[in-house]
C-alpha atoms as a PDB file:
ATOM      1  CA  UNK A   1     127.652 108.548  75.714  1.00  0.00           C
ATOM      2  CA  UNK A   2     126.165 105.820  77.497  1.00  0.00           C
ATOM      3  CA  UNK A   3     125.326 105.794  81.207  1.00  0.00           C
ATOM      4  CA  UNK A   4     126.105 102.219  82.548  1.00  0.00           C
ATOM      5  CA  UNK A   5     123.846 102.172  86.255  1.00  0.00           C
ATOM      6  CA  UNK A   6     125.197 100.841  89.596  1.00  0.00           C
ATOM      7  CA  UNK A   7     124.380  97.472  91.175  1.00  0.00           C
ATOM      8  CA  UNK A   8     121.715  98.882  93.427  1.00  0.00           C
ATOM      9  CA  UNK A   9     119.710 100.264  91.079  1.00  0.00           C
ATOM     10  CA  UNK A  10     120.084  97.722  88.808  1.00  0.00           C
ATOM     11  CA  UNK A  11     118.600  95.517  91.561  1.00  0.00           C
ATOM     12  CA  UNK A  12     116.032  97.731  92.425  1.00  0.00           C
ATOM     13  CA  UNK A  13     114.409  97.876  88.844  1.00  0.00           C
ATOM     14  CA  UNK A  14     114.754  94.156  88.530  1.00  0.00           C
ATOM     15  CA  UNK A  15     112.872  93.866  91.874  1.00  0.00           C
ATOM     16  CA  UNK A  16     110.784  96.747  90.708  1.00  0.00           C
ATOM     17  CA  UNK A  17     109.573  94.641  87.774  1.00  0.00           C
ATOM     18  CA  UNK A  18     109.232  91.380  89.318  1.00  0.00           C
ATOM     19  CA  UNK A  19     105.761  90.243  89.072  1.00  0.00           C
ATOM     20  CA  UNK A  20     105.557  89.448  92.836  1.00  0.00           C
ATOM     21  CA  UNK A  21     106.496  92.624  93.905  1.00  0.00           C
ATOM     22  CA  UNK A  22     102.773  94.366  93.774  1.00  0.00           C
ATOM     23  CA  UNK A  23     101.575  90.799  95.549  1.00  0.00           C
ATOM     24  CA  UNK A  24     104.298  91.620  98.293  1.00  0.00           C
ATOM     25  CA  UNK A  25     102.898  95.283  98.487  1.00  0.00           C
ATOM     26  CA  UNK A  26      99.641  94.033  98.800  1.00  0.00           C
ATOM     27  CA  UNK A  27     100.272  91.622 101.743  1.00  0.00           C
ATOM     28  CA  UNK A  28     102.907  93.767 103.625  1.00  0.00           C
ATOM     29  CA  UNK A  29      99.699  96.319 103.679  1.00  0.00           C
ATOM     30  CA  UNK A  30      96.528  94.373 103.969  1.00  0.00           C
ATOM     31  CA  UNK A  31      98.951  92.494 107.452  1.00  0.00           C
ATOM     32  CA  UNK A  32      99.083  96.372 108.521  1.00  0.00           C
ATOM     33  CA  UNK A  33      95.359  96.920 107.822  1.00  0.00           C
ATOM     34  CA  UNK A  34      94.488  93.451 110.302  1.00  0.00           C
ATOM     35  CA  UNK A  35      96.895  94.445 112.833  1.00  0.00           C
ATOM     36  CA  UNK A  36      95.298  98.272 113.217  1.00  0.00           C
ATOM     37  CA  UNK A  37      92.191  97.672 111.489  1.00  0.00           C
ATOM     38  CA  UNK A  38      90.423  98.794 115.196  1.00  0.00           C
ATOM     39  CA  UNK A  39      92.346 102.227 114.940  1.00  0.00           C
ATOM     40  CA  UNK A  40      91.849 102.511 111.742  1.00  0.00           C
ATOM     41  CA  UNK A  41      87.271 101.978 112.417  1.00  0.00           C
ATOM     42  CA  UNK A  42      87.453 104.337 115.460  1.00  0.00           C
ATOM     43  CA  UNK A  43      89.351 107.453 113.347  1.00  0.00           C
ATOM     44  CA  UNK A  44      86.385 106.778 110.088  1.00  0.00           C
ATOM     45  CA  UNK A  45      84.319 106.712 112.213  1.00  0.00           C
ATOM     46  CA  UNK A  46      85.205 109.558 114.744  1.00  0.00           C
ATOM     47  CA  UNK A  47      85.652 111.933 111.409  1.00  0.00           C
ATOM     48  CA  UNK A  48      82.464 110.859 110.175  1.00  0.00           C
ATOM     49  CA  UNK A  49      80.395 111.748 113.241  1.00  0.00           C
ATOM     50  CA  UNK A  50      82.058 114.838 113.717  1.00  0.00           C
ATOM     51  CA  UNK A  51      81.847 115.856 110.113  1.00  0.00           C
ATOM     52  CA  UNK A  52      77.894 115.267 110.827  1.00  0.00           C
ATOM     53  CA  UNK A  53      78.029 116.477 114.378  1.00  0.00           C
ATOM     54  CA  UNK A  54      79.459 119.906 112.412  1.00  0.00           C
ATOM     55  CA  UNK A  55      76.504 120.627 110.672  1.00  0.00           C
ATOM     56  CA  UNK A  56      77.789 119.893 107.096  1.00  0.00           C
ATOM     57  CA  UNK A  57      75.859 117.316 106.095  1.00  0.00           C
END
């Protein structure tokens, strides 16, 4: 018996396996990384100074 998949997930592994998909990933997230990149300094470095601030270092 043979299991014959649907049209959306036969799309979805084709786009899946496109080779452009992990450059798409890639931009979608380093674009996300520029736009909060100043949130993103202030929380490292908040949880870095109050990781040494609570005496475990």
């Amino acid at each position: 018996m043979t299991r014959t998949l649907t049209d959306p997930v036969r799309a979805a592994r084709r786009w899946g396996g496109d080779p452009l998909a992990p450059f798409l990933l890639l931009t979608v997230g380093a674009l996300a990384v520029a736009a909060y990149g100043h949130v993103l300094t202030w929380a490292l470095v908040g949880g870095l100074a109050g990781y040494t601030l609570s005496g475990s270092v």
